[in-house]
PDB file of N, CA and C in Angstrom:
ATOM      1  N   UNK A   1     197.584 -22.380 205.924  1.00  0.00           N
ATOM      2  CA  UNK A   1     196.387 -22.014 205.187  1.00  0.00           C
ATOM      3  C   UNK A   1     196.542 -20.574 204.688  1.00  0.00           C
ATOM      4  N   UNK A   2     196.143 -20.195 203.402  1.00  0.00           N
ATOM      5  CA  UNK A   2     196.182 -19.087 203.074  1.00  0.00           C
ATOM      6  C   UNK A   2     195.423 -17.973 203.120  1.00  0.00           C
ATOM      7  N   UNK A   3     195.939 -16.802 203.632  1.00  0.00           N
ATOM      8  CA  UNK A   3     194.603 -15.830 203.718  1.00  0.00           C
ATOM      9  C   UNK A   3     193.516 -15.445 202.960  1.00  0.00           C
ATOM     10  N   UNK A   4     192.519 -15.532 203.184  1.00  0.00           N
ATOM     11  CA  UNK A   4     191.611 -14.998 202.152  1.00  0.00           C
ATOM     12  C   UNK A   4     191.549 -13.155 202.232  1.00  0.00           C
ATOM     13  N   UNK A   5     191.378 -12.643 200.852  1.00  0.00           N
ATOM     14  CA  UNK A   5     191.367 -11.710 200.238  1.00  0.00           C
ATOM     15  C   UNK A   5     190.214 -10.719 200.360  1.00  0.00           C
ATOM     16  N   UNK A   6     189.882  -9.347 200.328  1.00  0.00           N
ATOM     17  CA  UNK A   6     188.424  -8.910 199.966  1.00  0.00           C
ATOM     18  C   UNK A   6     188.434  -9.297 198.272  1.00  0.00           C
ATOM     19  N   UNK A   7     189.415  -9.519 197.947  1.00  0.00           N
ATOM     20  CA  UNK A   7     188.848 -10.160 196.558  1.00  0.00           C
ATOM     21  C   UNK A   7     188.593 -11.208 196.281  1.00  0.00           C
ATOM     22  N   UNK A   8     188.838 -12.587 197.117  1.00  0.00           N
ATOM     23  CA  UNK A   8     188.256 -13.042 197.354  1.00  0.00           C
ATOM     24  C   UNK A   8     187.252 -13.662 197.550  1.00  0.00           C
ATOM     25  N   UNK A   9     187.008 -12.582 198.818  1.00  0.00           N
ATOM     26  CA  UNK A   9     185.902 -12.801 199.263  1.00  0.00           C
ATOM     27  C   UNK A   9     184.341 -12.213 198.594  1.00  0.00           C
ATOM     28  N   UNK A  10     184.939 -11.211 197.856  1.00  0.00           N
ATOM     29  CA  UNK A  10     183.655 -10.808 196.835  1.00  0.00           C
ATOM     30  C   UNK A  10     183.609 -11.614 195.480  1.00  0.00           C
ATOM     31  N   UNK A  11     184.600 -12.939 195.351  1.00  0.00           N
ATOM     32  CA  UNK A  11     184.344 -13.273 194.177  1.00  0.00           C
ATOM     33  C   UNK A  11     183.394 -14.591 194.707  1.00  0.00           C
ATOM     34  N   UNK A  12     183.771 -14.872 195.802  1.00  0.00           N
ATOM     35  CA  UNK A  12     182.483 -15.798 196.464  1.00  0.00           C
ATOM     36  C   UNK A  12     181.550 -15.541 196.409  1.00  0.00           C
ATOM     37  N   UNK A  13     181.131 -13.958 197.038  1.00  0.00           N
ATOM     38  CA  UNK A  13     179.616 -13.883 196.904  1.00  0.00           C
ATOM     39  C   UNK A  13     179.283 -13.232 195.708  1.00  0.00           C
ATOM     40  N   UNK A  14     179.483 -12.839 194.360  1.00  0.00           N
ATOM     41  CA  UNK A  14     179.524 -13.063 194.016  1.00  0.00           C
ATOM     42  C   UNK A  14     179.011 -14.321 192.594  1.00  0.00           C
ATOM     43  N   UNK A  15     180.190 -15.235 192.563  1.00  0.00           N
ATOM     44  CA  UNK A  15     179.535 -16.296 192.060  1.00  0.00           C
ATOM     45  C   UNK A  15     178.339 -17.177 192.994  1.00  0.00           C
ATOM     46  N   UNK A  16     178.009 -16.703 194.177  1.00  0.00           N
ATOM     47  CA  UNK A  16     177.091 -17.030 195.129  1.00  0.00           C
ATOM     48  C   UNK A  16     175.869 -16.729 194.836  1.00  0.00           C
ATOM     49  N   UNK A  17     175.745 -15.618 194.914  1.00  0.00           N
ATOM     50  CA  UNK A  17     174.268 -14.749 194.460  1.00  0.00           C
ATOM     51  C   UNK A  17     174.371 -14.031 192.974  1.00  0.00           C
ATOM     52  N   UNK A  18     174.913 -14.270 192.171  1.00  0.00           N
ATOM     53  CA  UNK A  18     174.890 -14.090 190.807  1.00  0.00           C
ATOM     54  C   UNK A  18     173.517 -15.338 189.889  1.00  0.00           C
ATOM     55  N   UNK A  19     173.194 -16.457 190.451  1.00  0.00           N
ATOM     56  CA  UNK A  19     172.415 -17.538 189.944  1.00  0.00           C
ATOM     57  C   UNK A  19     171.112 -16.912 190.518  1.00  0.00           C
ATOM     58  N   UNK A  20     171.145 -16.443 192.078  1.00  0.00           N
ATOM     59  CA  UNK A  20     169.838 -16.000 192.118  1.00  0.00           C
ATOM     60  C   UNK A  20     169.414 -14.628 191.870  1.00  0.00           C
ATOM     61  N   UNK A  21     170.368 -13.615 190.979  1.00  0.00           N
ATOM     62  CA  UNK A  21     169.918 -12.034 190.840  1.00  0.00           C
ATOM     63  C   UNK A  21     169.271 -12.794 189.790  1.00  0.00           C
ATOM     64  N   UNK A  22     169.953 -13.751 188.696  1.00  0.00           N
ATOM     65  CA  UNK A  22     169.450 -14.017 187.786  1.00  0.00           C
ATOM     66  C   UNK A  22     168.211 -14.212 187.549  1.00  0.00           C
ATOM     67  N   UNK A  23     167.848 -15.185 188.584  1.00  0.00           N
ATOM     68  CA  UNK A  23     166.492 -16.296 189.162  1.00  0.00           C
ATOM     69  C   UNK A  23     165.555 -14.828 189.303  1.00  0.00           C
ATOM     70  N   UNK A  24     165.962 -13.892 190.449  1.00  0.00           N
ATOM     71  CA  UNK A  24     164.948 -12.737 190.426  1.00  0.00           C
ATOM     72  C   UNK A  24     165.072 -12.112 189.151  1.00  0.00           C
ATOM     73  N   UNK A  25     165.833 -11.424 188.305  1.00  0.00           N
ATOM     74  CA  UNK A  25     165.311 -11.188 187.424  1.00  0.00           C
ATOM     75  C   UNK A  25     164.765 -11.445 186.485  1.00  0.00           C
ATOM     76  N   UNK A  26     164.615 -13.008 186.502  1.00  0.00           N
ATOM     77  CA  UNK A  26     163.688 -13.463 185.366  1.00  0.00           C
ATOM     78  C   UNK A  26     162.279 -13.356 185.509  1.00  0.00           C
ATOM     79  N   UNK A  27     162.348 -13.737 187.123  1.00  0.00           N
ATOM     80  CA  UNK A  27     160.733 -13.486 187.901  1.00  0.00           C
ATOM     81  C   UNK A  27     159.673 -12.032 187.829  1.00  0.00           C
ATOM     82  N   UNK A  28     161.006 -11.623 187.768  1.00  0.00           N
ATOM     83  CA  UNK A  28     160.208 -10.171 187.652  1.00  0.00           C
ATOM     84  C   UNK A  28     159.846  -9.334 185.862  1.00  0.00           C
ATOM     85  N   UNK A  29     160.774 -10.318 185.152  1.00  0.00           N
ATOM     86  CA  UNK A  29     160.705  -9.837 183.709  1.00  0.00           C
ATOM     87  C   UNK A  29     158.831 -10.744 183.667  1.00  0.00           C
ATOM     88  N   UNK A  30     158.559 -11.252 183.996  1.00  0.00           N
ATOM     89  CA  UNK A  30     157.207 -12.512 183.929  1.00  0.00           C
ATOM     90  C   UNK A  30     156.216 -11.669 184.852  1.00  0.00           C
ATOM     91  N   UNK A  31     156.702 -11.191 185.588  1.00  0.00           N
ATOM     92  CA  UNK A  31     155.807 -10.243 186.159  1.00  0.00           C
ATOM     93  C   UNK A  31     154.982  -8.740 185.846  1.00  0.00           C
ATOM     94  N   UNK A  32     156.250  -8.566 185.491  1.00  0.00           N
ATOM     95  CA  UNK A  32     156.138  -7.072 184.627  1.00  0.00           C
ATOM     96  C   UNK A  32     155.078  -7.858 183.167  1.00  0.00           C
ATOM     97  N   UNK A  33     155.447  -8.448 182.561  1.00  0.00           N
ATOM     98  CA  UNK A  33     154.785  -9.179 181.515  1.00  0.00           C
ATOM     99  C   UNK A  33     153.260  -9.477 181.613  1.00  0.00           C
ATOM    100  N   UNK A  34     152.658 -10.039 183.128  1.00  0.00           N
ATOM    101  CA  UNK A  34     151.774  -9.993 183.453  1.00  0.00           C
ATOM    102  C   UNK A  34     150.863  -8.647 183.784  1.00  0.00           C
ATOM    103  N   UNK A  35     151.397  -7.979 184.363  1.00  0.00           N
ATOM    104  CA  UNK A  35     151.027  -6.404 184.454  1.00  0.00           C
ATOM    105  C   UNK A  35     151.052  -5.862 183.019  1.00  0.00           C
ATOM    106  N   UNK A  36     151.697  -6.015 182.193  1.00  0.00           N
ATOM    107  CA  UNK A  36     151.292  -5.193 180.670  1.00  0.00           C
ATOM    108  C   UNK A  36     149.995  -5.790 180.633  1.00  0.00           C
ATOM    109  N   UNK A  37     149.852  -7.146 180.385  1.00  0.00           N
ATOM    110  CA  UNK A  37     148.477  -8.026 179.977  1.00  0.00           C
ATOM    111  C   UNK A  37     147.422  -7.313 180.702  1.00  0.00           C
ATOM    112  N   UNK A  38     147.308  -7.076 182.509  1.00  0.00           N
ATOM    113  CA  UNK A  38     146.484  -6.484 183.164  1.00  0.00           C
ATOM    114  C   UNK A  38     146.035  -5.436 182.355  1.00  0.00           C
ATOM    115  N   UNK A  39     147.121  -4.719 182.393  1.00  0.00           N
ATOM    116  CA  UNK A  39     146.796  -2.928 181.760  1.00  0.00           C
ATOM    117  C   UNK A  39     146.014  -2.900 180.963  1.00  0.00           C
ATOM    118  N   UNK A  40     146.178  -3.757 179.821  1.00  0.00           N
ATOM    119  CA  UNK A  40     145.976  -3.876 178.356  1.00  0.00           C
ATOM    120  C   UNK A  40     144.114  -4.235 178.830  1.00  0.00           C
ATOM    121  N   UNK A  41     143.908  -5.152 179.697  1.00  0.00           N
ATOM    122  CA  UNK A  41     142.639  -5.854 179.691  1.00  0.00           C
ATOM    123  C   UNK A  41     141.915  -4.500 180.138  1.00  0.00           C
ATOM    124  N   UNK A  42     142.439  -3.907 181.332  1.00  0.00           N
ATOM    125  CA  UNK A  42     141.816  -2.875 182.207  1.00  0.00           C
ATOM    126  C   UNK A  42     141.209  -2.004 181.134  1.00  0.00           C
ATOM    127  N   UNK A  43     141.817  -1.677 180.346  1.00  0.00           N
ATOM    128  CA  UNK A  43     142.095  -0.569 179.551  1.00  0.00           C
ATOM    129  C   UNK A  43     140.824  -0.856 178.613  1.00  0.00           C
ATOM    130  N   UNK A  44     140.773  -2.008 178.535  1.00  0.00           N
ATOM    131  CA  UNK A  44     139.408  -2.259 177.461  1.00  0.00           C
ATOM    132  C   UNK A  44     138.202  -2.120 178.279  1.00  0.00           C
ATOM    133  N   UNK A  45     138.271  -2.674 179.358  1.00  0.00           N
ATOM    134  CA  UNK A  45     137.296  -2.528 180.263  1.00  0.00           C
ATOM    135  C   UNK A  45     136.706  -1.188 180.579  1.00  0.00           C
ATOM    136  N   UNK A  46     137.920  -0.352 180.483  1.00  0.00           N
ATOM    137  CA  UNK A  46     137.503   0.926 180.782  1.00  0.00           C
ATOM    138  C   UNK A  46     136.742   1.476 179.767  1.00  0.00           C
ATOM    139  N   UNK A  47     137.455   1.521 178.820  1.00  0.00           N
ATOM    140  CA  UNK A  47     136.813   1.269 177.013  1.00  0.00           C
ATOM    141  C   UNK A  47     135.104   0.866 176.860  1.00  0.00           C
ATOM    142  N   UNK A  48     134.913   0.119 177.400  1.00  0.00           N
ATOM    143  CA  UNK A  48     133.742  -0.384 177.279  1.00  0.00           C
ATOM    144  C   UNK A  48     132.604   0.044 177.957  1.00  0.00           C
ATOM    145  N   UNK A  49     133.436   0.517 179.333  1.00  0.00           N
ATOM    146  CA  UNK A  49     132.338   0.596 180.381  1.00  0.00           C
ATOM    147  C   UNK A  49     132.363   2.669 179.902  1.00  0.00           C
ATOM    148  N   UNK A  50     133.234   3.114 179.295  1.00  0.00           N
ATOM    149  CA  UNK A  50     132.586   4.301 178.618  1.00  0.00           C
ATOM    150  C   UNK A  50     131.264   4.466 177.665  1.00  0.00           C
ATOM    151  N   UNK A  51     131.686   3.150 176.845  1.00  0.00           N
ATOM    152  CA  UNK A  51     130.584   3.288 175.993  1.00  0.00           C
ATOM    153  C   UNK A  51     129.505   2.986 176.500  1.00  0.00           C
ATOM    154  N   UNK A  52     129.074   2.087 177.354  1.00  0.00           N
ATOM    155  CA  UNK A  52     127.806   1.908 178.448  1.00  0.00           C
ATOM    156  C   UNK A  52     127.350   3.197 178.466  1.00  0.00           C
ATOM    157  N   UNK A  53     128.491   3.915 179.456  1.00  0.00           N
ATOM    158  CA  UNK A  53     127.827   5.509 179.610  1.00  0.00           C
ATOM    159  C   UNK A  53     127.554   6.599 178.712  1.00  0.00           C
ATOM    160  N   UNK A  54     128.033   6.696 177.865  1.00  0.00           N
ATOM    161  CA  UNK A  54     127.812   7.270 176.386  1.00  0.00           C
ATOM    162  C   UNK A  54     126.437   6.855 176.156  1.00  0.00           C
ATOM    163  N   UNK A  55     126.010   5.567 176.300  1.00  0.00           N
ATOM    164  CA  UNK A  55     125.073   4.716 175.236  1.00  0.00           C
ATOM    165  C   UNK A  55     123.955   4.972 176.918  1.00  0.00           C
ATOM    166  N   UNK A  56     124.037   5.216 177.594  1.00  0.00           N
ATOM    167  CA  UNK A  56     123.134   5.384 178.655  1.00  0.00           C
ATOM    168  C   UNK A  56     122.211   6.713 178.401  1.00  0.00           C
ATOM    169  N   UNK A  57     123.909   7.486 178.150  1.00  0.00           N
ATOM    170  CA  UNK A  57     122.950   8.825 178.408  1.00  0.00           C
ATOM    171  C   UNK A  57     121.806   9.194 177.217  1.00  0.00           C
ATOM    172  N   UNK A  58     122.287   8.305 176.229  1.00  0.00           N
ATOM    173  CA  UNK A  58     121.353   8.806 174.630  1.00  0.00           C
ATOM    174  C   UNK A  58     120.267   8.485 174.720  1.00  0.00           C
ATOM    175  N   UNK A  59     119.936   7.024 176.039  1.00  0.00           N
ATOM    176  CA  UNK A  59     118.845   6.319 176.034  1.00  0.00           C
ATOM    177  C   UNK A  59     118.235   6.960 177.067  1.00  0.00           C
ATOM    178  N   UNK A  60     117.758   7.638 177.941  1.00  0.00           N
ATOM    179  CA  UNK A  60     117.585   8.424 178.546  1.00  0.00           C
ATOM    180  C   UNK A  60     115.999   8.910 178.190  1.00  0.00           C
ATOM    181  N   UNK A  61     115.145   9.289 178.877  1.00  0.00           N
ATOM    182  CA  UNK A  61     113.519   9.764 178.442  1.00  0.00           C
ATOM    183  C   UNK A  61     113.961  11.080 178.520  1.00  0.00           C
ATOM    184  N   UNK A  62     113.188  11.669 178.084  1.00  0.00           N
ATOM    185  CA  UNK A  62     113.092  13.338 177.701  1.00  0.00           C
ATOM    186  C   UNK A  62     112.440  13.529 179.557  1.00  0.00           C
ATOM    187  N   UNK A  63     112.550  14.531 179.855  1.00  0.00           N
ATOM    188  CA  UNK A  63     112.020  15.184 180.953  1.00  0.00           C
ATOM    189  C   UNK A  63     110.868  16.114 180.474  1.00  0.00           C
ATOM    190  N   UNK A  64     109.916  15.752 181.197  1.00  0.00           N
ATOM    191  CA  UNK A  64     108.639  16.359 180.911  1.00  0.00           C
ATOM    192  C   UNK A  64     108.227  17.377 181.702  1.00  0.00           C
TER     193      UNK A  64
END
């Protein structure tokens, strides 16, 4: 039987875990993707809930 190699042996792992860096990095490109969308929503929200307060303070009674 022939010896195995460290070259070899890193071409095993290798073509081993090369399918799943892949697998994670696709997961995480979909993730990250989801987090822009978050941001984007937050961001309006925040947007909005300024103008509430803007639009609060104008409505406001005079102090007597």
């Amino acid at each position: 039987m022939p010896e195995l190699t460290k070259q070899d042996i890193k071409e095993v792992f290798v073509e081993t875990l090369e399918p799943f860096a892949k697998g994670i990095q696709e997961d995480f490109q979909k993730i990250d993707g989801r987090l822009d969308k978050m941001d984007g929503k937050i961001d309006k929200v925040d947007g909005k809930i300024d103008k509430m307060l803007f639009s609060g303070r104008e409505v406001r009674p005079p102090k007597y």
